[in-house]
C-alpha atoms as a PDB file:
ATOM      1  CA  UNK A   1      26.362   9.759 -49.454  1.00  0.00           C
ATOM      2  CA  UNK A   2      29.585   8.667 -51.391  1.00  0.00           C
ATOM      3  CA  UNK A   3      32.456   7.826 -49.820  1.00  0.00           C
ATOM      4  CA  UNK A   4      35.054  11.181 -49.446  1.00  0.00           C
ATOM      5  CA  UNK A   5      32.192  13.551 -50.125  1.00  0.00           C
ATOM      6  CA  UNK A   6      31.034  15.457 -47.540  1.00  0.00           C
ATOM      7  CA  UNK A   7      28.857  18.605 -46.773  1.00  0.00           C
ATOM      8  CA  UNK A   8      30.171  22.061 -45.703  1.00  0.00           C
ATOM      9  CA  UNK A   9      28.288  24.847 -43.638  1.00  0.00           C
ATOM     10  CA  UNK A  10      27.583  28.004 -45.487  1.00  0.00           C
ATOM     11  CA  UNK A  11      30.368  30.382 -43.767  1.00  0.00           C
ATOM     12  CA  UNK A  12      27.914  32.810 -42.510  1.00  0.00           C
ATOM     13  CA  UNK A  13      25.789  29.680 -40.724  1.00  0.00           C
ATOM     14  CA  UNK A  14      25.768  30.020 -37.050  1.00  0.00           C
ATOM     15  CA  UNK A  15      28.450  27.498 -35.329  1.00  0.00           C
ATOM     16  CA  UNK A  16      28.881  25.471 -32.194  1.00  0.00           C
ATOM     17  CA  UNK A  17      27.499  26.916 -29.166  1.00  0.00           C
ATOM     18  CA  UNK A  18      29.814  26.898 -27.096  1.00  0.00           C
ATOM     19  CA  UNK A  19      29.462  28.152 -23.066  1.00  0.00           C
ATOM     20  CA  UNK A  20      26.844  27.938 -20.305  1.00  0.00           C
ATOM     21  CA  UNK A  21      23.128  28.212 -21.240  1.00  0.00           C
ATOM     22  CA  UNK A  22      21.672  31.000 -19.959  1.00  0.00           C
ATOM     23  CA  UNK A  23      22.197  35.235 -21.095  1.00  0.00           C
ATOM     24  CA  UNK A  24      26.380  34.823 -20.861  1.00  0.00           C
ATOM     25  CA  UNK A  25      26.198  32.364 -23.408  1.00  0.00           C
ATOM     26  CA  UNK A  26      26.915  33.378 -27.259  1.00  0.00           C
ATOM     27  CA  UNK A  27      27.333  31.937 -30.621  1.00  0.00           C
ATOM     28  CA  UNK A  28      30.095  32.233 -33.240  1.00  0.00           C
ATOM     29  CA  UNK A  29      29.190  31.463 -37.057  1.00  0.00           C
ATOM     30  CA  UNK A  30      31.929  29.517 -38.713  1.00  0.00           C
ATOM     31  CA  UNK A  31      33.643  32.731 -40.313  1.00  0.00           C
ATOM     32  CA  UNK A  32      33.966  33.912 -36.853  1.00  0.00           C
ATOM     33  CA  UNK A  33      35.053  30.805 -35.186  1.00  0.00           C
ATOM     34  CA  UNK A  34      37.645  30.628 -37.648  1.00  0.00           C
ATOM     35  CA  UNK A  35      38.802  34.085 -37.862  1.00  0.00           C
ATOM     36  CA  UNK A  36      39.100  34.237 -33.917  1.00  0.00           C
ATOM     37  CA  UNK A  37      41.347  30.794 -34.303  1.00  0.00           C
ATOM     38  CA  UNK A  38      43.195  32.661 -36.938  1.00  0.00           C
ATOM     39  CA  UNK A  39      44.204  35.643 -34.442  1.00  0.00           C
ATOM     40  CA  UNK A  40      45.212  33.023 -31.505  1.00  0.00           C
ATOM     41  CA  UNK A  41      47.423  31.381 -33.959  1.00  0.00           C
ATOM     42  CA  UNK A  42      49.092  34.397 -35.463  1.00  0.00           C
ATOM     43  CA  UNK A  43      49.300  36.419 -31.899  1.00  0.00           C
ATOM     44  CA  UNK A  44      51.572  32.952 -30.937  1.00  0.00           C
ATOM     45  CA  UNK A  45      53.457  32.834 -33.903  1.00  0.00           C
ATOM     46  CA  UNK A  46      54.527  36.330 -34.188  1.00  0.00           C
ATOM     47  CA  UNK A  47      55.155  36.325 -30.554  1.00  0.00           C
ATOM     48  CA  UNK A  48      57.845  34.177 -31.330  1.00  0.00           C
ATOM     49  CA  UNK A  49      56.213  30.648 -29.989  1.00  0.00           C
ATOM     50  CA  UNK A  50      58.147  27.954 -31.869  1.00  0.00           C
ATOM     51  CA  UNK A  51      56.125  25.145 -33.564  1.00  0.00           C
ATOM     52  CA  UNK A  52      56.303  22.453 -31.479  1.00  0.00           C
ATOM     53  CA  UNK A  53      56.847  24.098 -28.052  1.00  0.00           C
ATOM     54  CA  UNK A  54      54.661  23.686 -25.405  1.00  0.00           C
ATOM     55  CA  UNK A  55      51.649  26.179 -24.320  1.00  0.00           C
ATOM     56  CA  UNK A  56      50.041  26.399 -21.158  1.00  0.00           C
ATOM     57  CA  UNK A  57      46.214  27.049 -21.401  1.00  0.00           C
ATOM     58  CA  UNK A  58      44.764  28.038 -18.697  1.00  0.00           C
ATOM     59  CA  UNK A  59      40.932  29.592 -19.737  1.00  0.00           C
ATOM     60  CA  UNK A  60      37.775  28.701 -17.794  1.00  0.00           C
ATOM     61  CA  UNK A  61      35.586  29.679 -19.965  1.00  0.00           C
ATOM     62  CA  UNK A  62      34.405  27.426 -22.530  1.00  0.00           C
ATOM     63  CA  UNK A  63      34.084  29.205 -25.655  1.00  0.00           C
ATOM     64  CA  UNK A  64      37.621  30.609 -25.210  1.00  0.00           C
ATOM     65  CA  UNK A  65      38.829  27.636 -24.046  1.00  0.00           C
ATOM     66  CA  UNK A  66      37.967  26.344 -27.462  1.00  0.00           C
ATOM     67  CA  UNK A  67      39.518  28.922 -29.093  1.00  0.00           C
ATOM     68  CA  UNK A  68      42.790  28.844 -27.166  1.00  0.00           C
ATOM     69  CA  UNK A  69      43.316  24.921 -28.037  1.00  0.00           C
ATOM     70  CA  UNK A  70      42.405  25.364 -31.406  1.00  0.00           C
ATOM     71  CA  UNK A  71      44.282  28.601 -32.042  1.00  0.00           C
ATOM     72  CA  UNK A  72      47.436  27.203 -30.488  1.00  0.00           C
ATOM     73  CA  UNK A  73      47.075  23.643 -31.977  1.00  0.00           C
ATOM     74  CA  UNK A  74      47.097  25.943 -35.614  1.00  0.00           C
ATOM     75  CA  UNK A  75      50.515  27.251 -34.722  1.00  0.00           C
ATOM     76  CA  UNK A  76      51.609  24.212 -34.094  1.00  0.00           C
ATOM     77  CA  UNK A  77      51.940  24.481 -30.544  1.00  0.00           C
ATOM     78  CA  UNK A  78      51.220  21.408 -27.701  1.00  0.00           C
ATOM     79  CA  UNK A  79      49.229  22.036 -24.975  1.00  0.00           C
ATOM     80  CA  UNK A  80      49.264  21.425 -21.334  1.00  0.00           C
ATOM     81  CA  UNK A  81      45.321  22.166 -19.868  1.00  0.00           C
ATOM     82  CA  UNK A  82      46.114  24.071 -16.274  1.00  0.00           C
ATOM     83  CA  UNK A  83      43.132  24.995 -13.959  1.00  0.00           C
ATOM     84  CA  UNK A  84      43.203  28.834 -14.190  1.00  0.00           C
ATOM     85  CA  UNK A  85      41.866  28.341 -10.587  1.00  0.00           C
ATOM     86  CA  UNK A  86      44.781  27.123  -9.032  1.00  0.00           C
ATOM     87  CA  UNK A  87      47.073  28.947  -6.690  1.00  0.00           C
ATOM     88  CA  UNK A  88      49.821  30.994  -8.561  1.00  0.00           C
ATOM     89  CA  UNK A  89      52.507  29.174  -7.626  1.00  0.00           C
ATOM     90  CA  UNK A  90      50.619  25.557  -7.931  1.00  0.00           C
ATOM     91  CA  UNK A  91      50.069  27.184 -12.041  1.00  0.00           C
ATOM     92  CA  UNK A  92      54.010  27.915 -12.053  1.00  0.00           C
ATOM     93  CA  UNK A  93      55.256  24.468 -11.067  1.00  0.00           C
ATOM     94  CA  UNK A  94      52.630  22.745 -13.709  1.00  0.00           C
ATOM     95  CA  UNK A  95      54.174  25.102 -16.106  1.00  0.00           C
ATOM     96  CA  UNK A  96      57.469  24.188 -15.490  1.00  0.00           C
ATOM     97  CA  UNK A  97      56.855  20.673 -15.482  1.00  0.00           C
ATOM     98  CA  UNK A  98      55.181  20.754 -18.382  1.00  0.00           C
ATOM     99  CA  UNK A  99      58.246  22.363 -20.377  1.00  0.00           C
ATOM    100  CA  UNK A 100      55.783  25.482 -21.473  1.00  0.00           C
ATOM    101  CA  UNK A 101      57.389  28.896 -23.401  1.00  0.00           C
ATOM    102  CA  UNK A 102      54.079  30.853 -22.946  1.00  0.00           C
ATOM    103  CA  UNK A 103      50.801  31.137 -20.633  1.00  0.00           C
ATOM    104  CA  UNK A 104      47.834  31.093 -22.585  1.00  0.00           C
ATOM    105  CA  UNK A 105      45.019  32.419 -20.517  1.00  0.00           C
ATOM    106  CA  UNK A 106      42.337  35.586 -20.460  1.00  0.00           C
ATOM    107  CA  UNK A 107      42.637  39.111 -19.578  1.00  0.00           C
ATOM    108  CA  UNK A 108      40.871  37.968 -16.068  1.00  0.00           C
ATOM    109  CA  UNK A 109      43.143  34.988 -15.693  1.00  0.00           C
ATOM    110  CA  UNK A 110      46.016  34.717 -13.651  1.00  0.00           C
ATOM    111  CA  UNK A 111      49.190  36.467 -13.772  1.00  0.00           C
ATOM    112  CA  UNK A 112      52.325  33.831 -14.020  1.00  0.00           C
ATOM    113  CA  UNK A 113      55.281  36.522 -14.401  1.00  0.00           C
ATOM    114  CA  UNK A 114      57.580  33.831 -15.312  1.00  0.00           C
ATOM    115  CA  UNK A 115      56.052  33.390 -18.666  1.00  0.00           C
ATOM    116  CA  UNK A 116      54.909  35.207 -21.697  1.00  0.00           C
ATOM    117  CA  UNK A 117      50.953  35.599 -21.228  1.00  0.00           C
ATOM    118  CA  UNK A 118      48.810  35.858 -24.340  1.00  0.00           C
END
């Protein structure tokens, strides 16, 4: 194949699979995947996370972990990985450290009332 050419899935194609084998484990086609990136992104920006500015993500799941990074690394946003699985107050200190506006995590995830949480 020639040099700068390259080969795009059909939108509607299914995407990575992303998560644990087995019947919790699902598939997003590339519209999807990037329409769900698309909502991360615009949830940080209009919640007022500057470009630049550093995100805590803490997600255990895969799929969503995906999405997170990708979602905050289209607003422009660093991140700093935390174990959701760490004590509260082991998460807050990491966060601090690590200089981050928001808290990045699921609806299951933990609370950190210091920070935003999207």
């Amino acid at each position: 194949m020639p040099q700068g050419i390259r080969v795009l899935p059909r939108p509607d194609s299914v995407g990575p699979a992303l998560g644990l084998p087995g019947p919790d484990s699902r598939t997003l086609s590339y519209d999807e995947l990037r329409s769900q990136i698309a909502t991360t992104s615009a949830a940080l920006i209009t919640s007022g996370v500057p470009e630049g500015s550093v995100i805590g993500l803490g997600i255990a799941n895969r799929l969503e972990f995906v999405l997170g990074l990708l979602g905050a690394a289209n607003a422009g946003a660093v991140v700093a990985v935390i174990d959701p699985g760490l004590a509260v107050d082991d998460i807050r200190a990491r966060l601090h450290d690590a200089g981050a506006v928001a808290w990045l995590t699921t609806s299951d995830g933990p609370e950190v009332d210091t920070l935003p949480r999207w």
